[in-house]
Protein backbone atom coordinates (compact mmCIF):
# COMPACT_ATOMS: atom_id res chain seq x y z
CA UNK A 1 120.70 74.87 51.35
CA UNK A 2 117.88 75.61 54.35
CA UNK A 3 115.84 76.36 51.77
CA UNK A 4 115.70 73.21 50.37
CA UNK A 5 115.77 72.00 53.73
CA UNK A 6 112.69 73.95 54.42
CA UNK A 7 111.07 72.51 51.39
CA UNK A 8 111.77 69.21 52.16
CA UNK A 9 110.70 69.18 55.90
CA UNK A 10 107.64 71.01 54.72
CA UNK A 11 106.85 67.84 52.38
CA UNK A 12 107.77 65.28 54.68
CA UNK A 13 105.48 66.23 57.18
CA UNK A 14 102.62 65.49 54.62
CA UNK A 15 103.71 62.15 53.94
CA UNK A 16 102.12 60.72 57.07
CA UNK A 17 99.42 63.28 57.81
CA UNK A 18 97.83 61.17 60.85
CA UNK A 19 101.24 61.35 62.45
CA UNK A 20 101.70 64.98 61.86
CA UNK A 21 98.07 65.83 62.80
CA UNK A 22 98.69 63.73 66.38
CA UNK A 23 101.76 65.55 67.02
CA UNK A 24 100.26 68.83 66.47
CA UNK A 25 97.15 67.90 68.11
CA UNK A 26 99.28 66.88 71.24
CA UNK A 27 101.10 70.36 71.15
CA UNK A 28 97.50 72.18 70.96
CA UNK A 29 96.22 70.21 73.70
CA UNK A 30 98.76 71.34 76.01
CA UNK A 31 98.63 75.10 74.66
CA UNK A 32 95.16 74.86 75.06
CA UNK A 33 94.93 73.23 79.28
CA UNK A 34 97.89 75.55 79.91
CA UNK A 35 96.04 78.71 78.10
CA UNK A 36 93.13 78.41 79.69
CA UNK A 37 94.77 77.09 82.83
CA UNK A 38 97.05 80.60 83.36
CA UNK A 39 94.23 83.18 81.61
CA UNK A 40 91.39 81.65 84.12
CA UNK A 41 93.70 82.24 87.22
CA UNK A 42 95.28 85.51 86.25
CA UNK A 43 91.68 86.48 85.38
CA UNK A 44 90.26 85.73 88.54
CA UNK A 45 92.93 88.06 89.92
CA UNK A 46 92.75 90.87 88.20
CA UNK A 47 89.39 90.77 89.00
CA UNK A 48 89.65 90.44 92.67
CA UNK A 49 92.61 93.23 92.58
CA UNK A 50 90.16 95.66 90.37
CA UNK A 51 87.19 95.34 92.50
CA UNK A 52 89.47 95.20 95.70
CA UNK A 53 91.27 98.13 94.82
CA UNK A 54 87.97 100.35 94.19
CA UNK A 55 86.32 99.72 97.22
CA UNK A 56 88.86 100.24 99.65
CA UNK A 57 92.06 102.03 98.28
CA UNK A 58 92.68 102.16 94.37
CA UNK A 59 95.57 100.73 92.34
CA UNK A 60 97.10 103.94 93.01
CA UNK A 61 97.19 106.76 95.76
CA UNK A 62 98.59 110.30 96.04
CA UNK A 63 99.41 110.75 99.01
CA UNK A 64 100.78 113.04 101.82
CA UNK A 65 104.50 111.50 102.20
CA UNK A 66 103.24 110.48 106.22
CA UNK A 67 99.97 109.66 105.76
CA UNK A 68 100.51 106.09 104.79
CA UNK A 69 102.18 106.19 108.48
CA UNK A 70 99.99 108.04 110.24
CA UNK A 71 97.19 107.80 109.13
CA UNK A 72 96.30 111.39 110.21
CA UNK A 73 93.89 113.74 108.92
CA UNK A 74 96.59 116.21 109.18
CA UNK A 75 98.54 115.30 106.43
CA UNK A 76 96.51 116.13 103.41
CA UNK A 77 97.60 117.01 99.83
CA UNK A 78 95.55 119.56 97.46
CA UNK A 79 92.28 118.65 96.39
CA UNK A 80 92.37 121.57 93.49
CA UNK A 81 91.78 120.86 89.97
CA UNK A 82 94.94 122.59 89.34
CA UNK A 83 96.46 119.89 91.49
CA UNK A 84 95.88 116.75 89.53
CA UNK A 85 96.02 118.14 86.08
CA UNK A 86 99.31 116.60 84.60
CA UNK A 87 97.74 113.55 84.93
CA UNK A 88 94.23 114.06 83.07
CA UNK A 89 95.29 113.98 79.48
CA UNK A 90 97.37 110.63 80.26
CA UNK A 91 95.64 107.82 78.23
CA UNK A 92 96.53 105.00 80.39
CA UNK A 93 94.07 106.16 83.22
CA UNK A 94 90.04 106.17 83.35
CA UNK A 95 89.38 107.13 86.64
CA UNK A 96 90.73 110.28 89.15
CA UNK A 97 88.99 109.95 92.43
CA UNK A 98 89.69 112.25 95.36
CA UNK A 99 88.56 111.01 98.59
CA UNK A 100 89.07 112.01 102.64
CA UNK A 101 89.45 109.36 104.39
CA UNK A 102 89.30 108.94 107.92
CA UNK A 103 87.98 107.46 111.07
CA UNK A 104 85.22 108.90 113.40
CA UNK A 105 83.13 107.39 115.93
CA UNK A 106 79.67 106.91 114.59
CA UNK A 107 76.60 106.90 117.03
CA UNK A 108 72.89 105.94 116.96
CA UNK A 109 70.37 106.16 119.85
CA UNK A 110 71.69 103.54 121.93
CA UNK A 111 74.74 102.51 121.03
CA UNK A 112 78.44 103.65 119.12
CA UNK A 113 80.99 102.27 116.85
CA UNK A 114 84.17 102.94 115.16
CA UNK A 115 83.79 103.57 111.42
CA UNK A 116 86.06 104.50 108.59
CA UNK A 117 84.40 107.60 107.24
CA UNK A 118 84.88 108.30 103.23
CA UNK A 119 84.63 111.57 101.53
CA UNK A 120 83.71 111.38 97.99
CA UNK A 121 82.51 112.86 95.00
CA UNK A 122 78.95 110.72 94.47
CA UNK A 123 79.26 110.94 90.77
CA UNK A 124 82.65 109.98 90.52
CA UNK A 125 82.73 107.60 93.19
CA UNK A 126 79.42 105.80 91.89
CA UNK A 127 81.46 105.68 88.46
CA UNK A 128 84.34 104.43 89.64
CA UNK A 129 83.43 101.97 92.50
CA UNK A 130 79.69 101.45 91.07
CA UNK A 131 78.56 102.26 94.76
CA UNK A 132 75.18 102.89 93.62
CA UNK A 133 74.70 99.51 92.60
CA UNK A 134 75.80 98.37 96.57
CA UNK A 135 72.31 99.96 97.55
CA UNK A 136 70.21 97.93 99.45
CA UNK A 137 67.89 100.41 100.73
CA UNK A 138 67.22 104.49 100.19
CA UNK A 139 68.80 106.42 97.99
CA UNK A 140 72.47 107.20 96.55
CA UNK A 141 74.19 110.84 97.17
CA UNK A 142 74.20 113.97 94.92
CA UNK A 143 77.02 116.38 95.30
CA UNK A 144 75.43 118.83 97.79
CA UNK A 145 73.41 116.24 100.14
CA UNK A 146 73.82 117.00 103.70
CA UNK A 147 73.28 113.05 104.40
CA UNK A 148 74.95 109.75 104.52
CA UNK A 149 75.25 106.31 103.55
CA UNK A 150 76.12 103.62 106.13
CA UNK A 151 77.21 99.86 105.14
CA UNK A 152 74.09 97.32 106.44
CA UNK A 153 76.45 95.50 109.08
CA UNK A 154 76.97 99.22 110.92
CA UNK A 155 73.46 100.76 110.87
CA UNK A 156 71.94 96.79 112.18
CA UNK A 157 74.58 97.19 114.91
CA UNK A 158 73.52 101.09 115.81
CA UNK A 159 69.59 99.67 114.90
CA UNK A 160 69.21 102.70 112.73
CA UNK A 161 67.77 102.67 109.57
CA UNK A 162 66.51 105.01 106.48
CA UNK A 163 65.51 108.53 107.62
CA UNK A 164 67.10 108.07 111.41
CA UNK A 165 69.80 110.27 112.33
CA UNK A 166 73.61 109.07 112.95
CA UNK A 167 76.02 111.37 115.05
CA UNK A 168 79.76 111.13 113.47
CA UNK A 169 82.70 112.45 116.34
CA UNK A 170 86.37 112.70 115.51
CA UNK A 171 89.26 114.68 115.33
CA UNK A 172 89.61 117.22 112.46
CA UNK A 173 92.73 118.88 110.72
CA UNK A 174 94.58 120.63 113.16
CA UNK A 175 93.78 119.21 116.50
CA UNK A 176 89.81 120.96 115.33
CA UNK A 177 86.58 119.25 116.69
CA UNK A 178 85.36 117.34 113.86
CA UNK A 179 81.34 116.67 115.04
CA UNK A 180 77.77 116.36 112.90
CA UNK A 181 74.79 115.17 112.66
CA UNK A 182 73.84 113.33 109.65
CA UNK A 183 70.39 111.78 108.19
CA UNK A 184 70.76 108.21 107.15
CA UNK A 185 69.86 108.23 102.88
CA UNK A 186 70.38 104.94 102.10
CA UNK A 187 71.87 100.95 103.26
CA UNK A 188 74.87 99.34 100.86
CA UNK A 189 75.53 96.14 100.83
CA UNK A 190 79.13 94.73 99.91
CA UNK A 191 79.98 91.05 98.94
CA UNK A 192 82.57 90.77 100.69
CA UNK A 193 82.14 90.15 104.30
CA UNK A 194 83.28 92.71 106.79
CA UNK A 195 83.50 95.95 104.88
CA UNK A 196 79.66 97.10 105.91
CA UNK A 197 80.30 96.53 109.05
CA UNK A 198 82.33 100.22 109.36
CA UNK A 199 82.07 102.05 106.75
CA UNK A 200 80.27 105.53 106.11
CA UNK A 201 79.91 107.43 102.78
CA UNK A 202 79.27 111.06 102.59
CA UNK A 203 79.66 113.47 99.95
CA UNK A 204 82.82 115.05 99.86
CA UNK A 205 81.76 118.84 100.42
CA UNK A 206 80.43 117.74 103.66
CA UNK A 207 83.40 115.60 104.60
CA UNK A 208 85.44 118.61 104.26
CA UNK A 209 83.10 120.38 106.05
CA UNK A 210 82.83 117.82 109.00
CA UNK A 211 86.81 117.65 109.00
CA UNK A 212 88.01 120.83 108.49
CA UNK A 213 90.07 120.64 105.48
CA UNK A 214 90.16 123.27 103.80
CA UNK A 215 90.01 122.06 100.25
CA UNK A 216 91.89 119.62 100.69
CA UNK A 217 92.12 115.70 100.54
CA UNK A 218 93.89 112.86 101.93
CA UNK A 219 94.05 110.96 98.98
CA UNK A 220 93.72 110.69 95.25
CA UNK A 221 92.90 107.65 93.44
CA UNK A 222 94.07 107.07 89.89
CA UNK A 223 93.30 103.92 88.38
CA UNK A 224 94.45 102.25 84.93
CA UNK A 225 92.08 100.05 82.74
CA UNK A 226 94.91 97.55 81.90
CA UNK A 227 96.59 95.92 85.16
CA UNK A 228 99.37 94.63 83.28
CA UNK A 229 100.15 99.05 82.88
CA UNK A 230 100.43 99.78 86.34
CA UNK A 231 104.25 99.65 86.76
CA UNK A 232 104.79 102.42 84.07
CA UNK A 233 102.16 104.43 85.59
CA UNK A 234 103.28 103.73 88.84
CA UNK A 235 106.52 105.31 87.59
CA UNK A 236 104.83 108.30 85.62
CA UNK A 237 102.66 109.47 89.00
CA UNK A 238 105.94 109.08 91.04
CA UNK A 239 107.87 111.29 88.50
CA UNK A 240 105.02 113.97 88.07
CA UNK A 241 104.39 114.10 91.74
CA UNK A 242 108.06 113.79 93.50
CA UNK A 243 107.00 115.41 96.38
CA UNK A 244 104.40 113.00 97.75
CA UNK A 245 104.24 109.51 98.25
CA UNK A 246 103.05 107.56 95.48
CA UNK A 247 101.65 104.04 96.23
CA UNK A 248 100.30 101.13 94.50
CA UNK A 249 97.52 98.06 95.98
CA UNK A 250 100.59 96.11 96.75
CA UNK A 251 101.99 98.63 99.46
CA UNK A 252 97.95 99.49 100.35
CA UNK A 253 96.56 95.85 100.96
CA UNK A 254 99.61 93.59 101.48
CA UNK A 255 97.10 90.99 103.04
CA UNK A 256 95.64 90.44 99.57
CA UNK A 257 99.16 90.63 97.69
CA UNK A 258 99.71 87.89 99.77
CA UNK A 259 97.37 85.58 99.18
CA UNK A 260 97.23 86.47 95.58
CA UNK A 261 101.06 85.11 95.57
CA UNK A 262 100.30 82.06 97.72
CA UNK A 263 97.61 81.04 95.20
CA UNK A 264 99.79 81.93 91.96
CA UNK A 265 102.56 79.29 93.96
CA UNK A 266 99.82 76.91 93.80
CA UNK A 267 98.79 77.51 90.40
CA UNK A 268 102.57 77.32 88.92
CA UNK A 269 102.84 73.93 90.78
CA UNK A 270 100.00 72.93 88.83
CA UNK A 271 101.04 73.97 85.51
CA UNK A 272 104.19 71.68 86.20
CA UNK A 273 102.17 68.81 86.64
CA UNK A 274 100.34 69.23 83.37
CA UNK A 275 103.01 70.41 81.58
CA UNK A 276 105.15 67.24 83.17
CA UNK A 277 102.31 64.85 81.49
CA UNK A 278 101.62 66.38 78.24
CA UNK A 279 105.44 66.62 77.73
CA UNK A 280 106.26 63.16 78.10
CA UNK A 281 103.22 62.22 75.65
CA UNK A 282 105.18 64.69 73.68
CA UNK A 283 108.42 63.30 73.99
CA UNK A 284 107.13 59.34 73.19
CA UNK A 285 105.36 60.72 70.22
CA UNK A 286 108.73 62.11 68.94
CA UNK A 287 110.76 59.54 69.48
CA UNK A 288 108.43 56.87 67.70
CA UNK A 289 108.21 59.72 64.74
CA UNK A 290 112.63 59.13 64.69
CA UNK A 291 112.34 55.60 65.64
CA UNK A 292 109.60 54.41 62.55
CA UNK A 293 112.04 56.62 60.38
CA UNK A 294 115.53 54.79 60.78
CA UNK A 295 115.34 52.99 57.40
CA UNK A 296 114.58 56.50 55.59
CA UNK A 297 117.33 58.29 58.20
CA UNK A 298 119.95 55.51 56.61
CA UNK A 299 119.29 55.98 53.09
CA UNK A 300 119.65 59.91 53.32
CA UNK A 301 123.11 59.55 54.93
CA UNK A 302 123.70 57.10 52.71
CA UNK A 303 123.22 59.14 49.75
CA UNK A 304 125.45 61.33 51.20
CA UNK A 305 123.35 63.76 53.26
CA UNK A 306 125.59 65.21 55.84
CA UNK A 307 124.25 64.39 59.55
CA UNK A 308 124.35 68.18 60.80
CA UNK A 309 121.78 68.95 57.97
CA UNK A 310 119.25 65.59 58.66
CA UNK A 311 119.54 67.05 62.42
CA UNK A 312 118.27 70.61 60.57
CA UNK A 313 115.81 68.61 58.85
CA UNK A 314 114.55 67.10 61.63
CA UNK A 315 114.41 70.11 63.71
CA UNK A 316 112.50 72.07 60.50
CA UNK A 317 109.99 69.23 60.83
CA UNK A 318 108.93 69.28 64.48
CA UNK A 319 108.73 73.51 64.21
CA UNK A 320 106.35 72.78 61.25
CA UNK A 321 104.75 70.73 63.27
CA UNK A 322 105.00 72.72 66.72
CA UNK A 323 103.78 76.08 64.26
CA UNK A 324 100.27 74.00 63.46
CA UNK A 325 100.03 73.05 66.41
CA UNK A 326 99.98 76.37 68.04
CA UNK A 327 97.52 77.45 65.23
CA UNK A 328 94.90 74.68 65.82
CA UNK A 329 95.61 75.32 69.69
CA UNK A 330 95.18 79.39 69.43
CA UNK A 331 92.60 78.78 67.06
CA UNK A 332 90.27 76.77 69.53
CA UNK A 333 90.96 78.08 72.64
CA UNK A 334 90.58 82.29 72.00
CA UNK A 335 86.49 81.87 71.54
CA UNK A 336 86.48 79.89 74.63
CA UNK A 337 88.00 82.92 76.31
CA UNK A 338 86.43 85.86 74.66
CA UNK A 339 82.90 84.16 75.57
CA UNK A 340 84.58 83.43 79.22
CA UNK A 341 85.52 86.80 79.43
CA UNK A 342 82.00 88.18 78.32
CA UNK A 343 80.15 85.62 80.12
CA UNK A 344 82.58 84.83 83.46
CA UNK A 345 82.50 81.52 85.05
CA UNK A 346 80.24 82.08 88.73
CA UNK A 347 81.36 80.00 91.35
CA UNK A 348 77.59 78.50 93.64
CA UNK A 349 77.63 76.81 96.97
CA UNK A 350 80.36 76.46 99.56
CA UNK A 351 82.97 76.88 97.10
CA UNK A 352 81.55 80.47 96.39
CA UNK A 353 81.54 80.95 99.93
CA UNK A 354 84.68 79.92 100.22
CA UNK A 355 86.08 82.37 98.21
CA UNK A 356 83.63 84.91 99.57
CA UNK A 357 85.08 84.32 103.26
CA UNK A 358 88.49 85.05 101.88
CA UNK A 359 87.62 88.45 100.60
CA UNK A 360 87.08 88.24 96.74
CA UNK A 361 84.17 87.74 94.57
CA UNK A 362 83.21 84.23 93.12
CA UNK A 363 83.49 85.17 89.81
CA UNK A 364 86.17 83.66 87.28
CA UNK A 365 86.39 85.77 84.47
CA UNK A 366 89.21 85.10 81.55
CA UNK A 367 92.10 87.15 80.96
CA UNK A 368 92.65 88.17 77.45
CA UNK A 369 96.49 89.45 78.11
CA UNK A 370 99.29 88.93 75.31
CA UNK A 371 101.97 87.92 77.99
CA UNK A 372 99.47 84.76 78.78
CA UNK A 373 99.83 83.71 75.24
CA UNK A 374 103.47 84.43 74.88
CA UNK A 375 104.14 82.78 77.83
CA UNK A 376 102.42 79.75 77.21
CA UNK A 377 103.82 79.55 73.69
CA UNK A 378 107.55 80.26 75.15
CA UNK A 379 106.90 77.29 77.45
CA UNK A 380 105.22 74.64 75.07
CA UNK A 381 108.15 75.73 72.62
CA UNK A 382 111.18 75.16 75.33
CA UNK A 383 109.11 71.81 75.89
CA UNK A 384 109.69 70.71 72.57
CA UNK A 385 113.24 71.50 72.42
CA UNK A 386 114.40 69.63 75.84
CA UNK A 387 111.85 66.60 73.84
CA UNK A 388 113.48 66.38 70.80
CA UNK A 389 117.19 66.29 72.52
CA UNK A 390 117.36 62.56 72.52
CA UNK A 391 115.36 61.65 69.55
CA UNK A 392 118.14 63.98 67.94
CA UNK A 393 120.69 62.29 69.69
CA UNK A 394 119.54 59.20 68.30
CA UNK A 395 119.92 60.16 64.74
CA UNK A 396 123.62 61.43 65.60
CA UNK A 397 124.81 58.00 66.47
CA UNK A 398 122.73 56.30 64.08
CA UNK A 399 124.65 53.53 62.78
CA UNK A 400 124.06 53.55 58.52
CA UNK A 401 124.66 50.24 57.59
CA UNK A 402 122.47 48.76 60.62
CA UNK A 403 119.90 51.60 59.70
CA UNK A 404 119.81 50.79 56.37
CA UNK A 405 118.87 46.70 57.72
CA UNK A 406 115.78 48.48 59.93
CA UNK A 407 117.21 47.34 63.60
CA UNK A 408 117.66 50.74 64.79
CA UNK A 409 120.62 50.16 66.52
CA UNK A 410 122.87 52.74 67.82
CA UNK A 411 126.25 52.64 67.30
């Protein structure tokens, strides 16, 4: 019996195939504003999160279990190959970074500041965090360089420049003496305001030197290509590495969790607003598709149609309808987002510096993510359902006899 239902919902759609082709063309519509809607925004932070997380702390540290506390170059963890092994042949990660990172005073001629000194690995760093492309002046590390890079806000404030010499003066592992004198190789630059105005790069040999270590590192940094992977990895680190802490961009930068979830609040609130107006377009366009029909609706109970099954029917028709509705929807709106993602949207003006001031880069790139599909589907699809409730209601108490006369009257 469904299967002749099937059939004959299938046909009846095709009877009046500008009525069918609205309907569907409503439901794209709103699969295609809420689409691109939720894949801009969750694009725009993954971006920021990506690019946040490489500059300053990764999506995911090893860590000493008190150095997230402390801060303290005395709590290291092994900086050995034989260290971080379990973890190279996992697929879900593209970069291992091991960095020291800590905080010396760095001074010029004249004048002194406070700067956060990182260790690195120049050719895995430059790969990972594309610091290379941050120069604005001299020249990036190699491995055994004796030298270091300052951030343009901290070597204007010391009024040093390329070839001048920068004294750094902390505290070492162990209570040690942790003292050198560095030539200046190069300037970077960073988008985002405030991060060259302390920071120091030097190659990681000569951090360990300067510090003490021994080998070993304060941190590694293991990153994932695919955001949406980092709780199972998450997981996987924790489980290989029980012994130290384990920590994700959420527990590192809670600032920018924060306003990543004040904006998503913002962005749901929207989504109700457009889904609130395409749904009760929706909803009028279904009832007039059961209202136009009451004469037709009266003739099959009539003929003896039970009502249960014209209900069926009915709901057959409007998922034939919802199904090419999604396909014309899907159908326009992935180009738009593969060329968005290859070609991202970039903010100009005091918008862009706007978004600049807030710490993230004015670039809106697309999200090509199966949970913003499925999600967007899910909803358009639960929209439908609550729409159709009272159109289906009205064909329950349809009256046959006053039907059958074309009033419409329910009994």
């Amino acid at each position: 019996m469904f299967t002749t239902l099937l059939k004959m919902a299938w046909r009846n759609i095709w009877r009046q195939r500008r009525r069918t082709l609205l309907t569907a063309a409503a439901i794209s519509l709103a699969l295609i504003l809420s689409i691109l809607a939720r894949s801009l925004q969750e694009g725009s932070y993954a971006h920021n999160i990506d690019n946040g997380a490489r500059f300053s702390s990764g999506l995911v540290q090893i860590q000493h279990p008190k150095f997230g506390d402390s801060g303290s170059i005395d709590d290291l963890v092994p900086g050995s190959e034989e260290f971080i092994a379990p973890l190279r042949e996992d697929e879900r990660i593209n970069h291992i970074v091991p960095r020291i990172e800590s905080f010396a005073l760095a001074a010029g001629a004249e004048r002194s500041r406070g700067a956060r000194v990182m260790g690195v690995r120049p050719e895995l760093e430059d790969a990972y965090a594309r610091v290379g492309q941050k120069l604005s002046a001299g020249e990036y590390l190699l491995a055994d360089d004796n030298a270091v890079l300052l951030g343009v806000g901290l070597a204007r404030y010391l009024n040093v420049g390329i070839g001048d010499e920068v004294v750094l003066y902390g505290q070492g592992y162990r209570g040690q003496t942790a003292a050198g004198l560095y030539p200046i190789k190069g300037l970077l630059s960073f988008p985002m305001p405030g991060i060259d105005d302390r920071l120091v790069y030097m190659p990681l040999a000569a951090a360990e030197q300067l510090f003490s270590t021994d080998g070993q590192v304060t941190n590694w940094v293991v990153h994932t290509h695919t955001l949406s992977l980092l709780p199972e990895l998450l997981t996987q680190v924790g489980a290989t590495y029980p012994q130290y802490r384990v920590r994700d961009w959420e527990d590192m930068l809670p600032e920018m969790a924060q306003q990543i979830s004040m904006d998503r609040a913002g962005g749901y609130f929207m989504m109700v607003l457009l889904y609130g107006v395409v749904g009760f377009g929706l909803f009028a366009t279904l009832l007039m598709m059961t209202l136009e029909r009451q004469r037709e609706f009266g003739v099959m109970l009539a003929t003896g149609l039970l009502r249960s099954r014209l209900m069926i029917l009915i709901a057959f028709e409007s998922l034939f309808i919802a199904t090419l509705g999604f396909v014309m929807g899907l159908l326009v709106v992935l180009p738009v987002l593969l060329w968005l993602q290859a070609y991202p949207i970039r903010m100009t003006g005091e918008m862009a510096q706007m978004v600049v001031e807030k710490g993230f880069e004015p670039v809106i790139p697309a999200l090509l993510e199966a949970f913003v599909f499925a999600e967007q589907v899910q909803t358009t699809l639960f929209i439908l359902m609550l729409c159709l409730i009272y159109p289906l209601y009205r064909v329950y108490a349809l009256t046959v006899v006053v039907a059958l006369q074309g009033k419409g009257h329910v009994g």
